[in-house]
C-alpha atoms as a PDB file:
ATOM      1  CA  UNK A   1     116.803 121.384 119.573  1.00  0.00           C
ATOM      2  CA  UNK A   2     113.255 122.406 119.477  1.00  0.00           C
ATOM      3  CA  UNK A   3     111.682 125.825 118.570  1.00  0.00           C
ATOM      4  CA  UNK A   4     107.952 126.646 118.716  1.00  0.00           C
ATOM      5  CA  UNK A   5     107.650 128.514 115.525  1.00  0.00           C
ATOM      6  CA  UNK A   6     104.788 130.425 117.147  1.00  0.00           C
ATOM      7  CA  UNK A   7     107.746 132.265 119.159  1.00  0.00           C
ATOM      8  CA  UNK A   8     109.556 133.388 115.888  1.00  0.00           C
ATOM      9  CA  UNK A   9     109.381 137.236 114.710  1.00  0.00           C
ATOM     10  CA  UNK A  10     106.885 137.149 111.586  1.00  0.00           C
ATOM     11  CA  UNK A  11     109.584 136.638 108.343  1.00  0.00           C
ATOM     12  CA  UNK A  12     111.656 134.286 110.520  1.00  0.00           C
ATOM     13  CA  UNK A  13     113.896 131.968 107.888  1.00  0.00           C
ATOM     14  CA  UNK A  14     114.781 129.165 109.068  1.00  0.00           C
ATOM     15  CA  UNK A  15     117.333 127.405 106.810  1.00  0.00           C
ATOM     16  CA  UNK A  16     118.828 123.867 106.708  1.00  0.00           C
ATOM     17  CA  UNK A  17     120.280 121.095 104.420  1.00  0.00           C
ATOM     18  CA  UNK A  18     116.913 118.736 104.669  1.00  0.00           C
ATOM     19  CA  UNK A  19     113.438 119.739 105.695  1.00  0.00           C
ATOM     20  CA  UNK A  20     111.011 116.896 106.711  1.00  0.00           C
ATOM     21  CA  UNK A  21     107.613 118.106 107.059  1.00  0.00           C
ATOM     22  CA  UNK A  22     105.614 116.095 108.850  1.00  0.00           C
ATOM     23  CA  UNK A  23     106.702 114.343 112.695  1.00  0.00           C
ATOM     24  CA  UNK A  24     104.804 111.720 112.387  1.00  0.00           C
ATOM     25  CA  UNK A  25     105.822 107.684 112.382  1.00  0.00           C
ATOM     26  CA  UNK A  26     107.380 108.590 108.431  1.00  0.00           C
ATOM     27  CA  UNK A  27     108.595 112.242 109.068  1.00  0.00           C
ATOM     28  CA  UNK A  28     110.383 111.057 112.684  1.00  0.00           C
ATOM     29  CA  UNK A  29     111.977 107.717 110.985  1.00  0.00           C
ATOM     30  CA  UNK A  30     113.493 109.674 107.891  1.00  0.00           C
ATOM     31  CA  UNK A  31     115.077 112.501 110.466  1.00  0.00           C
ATOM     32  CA  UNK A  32     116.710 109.884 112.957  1.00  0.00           C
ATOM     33  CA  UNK A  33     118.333 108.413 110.019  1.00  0.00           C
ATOM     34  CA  UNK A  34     120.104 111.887 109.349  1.00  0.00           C
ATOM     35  CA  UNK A  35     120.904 112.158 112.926  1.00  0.00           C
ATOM     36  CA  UNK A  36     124.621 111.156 113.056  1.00  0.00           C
ATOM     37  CA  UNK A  37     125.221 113.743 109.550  1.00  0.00           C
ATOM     38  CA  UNK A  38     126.771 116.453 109.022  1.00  0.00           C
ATOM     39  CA  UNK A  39     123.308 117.739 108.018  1.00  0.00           C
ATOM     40  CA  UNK A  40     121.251 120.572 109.845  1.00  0.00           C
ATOM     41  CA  UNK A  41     117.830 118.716 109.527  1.00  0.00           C
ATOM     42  CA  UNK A  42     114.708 120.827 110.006  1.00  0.00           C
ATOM     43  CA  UNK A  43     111.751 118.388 110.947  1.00  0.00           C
ATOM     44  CA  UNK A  44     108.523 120.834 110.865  1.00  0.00           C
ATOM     45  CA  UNK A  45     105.346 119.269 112.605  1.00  0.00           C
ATOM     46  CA  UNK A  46     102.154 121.638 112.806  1.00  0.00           C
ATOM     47  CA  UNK A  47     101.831 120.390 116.601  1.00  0.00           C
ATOM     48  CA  UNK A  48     103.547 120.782 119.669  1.00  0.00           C
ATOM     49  CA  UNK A  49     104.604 117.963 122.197  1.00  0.00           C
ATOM     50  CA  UNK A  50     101.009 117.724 123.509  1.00  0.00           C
ATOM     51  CA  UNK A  51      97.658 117.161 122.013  1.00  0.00           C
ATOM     52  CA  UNK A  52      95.889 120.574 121.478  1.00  0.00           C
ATOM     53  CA  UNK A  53      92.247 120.629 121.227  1.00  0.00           C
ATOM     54  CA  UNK A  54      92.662 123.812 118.825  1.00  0.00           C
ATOM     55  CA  UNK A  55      95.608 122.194 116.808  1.00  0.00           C
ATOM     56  CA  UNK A  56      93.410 118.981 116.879  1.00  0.00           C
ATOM     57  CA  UNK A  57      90.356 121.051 115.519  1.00  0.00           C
ATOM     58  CA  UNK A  58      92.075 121.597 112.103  1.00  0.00           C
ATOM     59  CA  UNK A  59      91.604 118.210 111.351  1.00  0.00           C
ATOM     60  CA  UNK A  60      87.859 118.159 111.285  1.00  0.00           C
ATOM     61  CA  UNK A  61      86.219 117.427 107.877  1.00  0.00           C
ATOM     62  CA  UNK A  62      83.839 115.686 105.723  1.00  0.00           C
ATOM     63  CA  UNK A  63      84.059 111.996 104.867  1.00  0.00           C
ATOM     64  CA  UNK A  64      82.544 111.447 101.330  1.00  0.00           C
ATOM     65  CA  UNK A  65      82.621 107.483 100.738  1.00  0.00           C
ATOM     66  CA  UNK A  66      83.140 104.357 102.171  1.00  0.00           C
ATOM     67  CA  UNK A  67      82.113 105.133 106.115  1.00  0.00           C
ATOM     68  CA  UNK A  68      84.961 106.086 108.378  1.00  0.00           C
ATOM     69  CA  UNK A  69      85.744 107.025 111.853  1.00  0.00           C
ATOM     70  CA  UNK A  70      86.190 111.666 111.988  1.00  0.00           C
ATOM     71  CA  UNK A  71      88.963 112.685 111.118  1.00  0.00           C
ATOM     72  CA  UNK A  72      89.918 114.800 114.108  1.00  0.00           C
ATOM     73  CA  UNK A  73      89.687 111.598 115.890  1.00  0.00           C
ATOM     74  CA  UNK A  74      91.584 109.078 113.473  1.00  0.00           C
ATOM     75  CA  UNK A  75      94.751 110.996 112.698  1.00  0.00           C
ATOM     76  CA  UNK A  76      96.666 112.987 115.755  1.00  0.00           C
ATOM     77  CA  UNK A  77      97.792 116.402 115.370  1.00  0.00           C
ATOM     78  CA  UNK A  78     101.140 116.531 117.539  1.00  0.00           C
ATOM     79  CA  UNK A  79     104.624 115.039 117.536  1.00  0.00           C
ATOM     80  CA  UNK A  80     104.649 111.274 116.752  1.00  0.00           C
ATOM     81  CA  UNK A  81     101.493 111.817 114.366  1.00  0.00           C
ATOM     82  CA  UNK A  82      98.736 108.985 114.655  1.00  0.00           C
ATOM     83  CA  UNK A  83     101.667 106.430 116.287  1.00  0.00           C
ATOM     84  CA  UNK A  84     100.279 107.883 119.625  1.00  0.00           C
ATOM     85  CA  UNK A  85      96.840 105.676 118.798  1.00  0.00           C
ATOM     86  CA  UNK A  86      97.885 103.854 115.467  1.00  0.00           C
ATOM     87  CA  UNK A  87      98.145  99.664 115.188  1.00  0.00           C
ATOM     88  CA  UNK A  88      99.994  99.503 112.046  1.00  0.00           C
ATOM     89  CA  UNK A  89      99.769  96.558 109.231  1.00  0.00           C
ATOM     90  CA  UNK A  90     102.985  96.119 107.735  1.00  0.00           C
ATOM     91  CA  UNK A  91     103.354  94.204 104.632  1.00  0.00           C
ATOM     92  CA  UNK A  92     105.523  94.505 101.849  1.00  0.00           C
ATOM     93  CA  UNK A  93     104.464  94.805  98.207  1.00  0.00           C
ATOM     94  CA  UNK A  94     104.236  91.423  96.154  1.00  0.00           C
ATOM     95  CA  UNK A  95     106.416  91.063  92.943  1.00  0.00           C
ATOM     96  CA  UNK A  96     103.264  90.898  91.075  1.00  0.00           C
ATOM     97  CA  UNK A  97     102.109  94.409  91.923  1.00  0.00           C
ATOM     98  CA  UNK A  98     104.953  95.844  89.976  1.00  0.00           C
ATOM     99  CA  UNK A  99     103.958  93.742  87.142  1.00  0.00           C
ATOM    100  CA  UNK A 100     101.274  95.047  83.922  1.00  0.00           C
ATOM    101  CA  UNK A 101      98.002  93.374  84.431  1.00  0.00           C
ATOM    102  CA  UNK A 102      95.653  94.002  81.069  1.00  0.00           C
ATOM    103  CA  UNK A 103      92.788  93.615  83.808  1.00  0.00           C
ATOM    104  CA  UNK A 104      94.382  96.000  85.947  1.00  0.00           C
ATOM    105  CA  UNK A 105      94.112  99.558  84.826  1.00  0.00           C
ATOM    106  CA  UNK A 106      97.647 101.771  85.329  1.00  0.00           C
ATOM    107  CA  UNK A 107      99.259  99.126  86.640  1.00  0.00           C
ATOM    108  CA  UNK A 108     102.729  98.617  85.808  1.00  0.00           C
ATOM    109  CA  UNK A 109     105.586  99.872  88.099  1.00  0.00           C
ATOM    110  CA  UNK A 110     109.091 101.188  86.055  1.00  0.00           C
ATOM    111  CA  UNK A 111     110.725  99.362  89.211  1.00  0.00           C
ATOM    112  CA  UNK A 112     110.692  95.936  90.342  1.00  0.00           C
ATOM    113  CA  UNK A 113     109.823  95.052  94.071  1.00  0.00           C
ATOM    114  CA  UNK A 114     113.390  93.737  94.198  1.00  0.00           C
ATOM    115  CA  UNK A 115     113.963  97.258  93.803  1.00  0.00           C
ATOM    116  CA  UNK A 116     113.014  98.527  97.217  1.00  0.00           C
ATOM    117  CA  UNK A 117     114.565  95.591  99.441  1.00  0.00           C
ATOM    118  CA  UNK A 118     116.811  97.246 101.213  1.00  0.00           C
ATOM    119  CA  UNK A 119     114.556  99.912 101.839  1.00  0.00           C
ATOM    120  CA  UNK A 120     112.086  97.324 103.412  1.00  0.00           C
ATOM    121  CA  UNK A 121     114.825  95.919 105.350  1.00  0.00           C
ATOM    122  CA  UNK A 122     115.660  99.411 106.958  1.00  0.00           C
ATOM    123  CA  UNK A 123     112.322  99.855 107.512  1.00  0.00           C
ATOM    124  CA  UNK A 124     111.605  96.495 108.939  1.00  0.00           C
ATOM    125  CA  UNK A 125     114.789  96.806 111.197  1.00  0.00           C
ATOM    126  CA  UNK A 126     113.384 100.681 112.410  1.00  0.00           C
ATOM    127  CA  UNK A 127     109.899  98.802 113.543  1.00  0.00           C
ATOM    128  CA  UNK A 128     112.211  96.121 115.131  1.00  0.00           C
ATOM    129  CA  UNK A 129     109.971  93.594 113.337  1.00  0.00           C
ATOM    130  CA  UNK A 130     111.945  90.560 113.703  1.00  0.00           C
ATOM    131  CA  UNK A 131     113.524  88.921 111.097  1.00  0.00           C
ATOM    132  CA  UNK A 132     113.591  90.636 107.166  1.00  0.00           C
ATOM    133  CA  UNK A 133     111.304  87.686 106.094  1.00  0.00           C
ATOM    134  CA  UNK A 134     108.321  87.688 104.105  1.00  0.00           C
ATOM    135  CA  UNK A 135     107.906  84.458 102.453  1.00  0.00           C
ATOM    136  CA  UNK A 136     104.914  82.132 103.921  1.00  0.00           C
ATOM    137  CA  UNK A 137     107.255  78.967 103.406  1.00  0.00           C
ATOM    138  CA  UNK A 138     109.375  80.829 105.822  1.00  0.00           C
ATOM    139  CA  UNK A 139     107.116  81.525 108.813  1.00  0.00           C
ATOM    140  CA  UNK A 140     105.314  78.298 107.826  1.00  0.00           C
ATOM    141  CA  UNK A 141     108.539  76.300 108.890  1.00  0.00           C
ATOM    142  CA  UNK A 142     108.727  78.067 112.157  1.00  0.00           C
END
C-alpha cells in the first residue's frame, strides 16, 4: 500500500512494528525482507514515485573538499534512491580491517569480519551477484 503523506490531515500517526526511513537501494532491501511477516512495515521515503524538480531541489548544497559532482545531481530524491543512476562497487571488508593497526588510528573492530558472513551472503544473494565468493584464488581458478 502506498500513501502520499502530503494527503494526511496535519497530526496524522501513522503506527507500525518497523519503520525504515529511507527507499533507497538499503531502505527497499531491508523492507522486502520483512515482506512475508507478520509485521506492519512503514518504509518512509521523502519522494514520490517520480523525480520532482522541487523534491530534487532539497538536495542542493555545498561541497567543501575533495571535488565532487552537486549533490542534487549525484544522489536521487524519489523511490529507489540513487539505484535509478547508481553503478555500485561491491566488496566485502578484509579480515584485516577488523584488526588494531598501531599505524592506524581507531582502528580496531569489537567484531570479526567472520562476523558479518551471512549478512554478506544475503546481501550478495539480494544483488544476485553470483556466487558468495570473495577469495582471488577463487576467481583466479575460473
Amino acid at each position: 500500500m502506498h500513501t502520499d503523506a502530503r494527503t494526511l490531515p496535519s497530526g496524522t500517526v501513522i503506527e507500525g512494528d518497523l519503520c525504515i526511513v529511507g527507499g533507497g537501494a538499503a531502505g527497499i532491501s531491508i523492507a522486502l525482507q520483512w515482506l512475508s511477516s507478520s509485521r506492519n512495515v512503514i518504509l518512509l521515503e521523502g519522494g514520490g514515485f517520480d523525480q520532482e524538480p522541487e523534491m530534487q531541489d532539497l538536495y542542493r548544497g555545498n561541497i567543501v573538499g575533495h571535488p565532487y559532482y552537486p549533490l542534487e545531481a549525484a544522489r536521487l530524491h524519489y523511490f529507489g534512491g540513487t539505484t535509478g543512476h547508481w553503478a555500485g562497487y561491491c566488496a566485502t571488508f578484509d579480515p584485516i580491517d577488523f584488526e588494531t593497526r598501531s599505524w592506524v588510528p581507531h582502528s580496531g573492530w569489537p567484531i570479526r569480519r567472520e562476523d558479518l558472513d551471512p549478512f554478506y551472503a544475503r546481501a550478495n544473494k539480494i544483488l544476485d551477484l553470483g556466487p558468495y565468493e570473495y577469495d582471488a584464488d577463487y576467481w583466479a581458478k575460473r
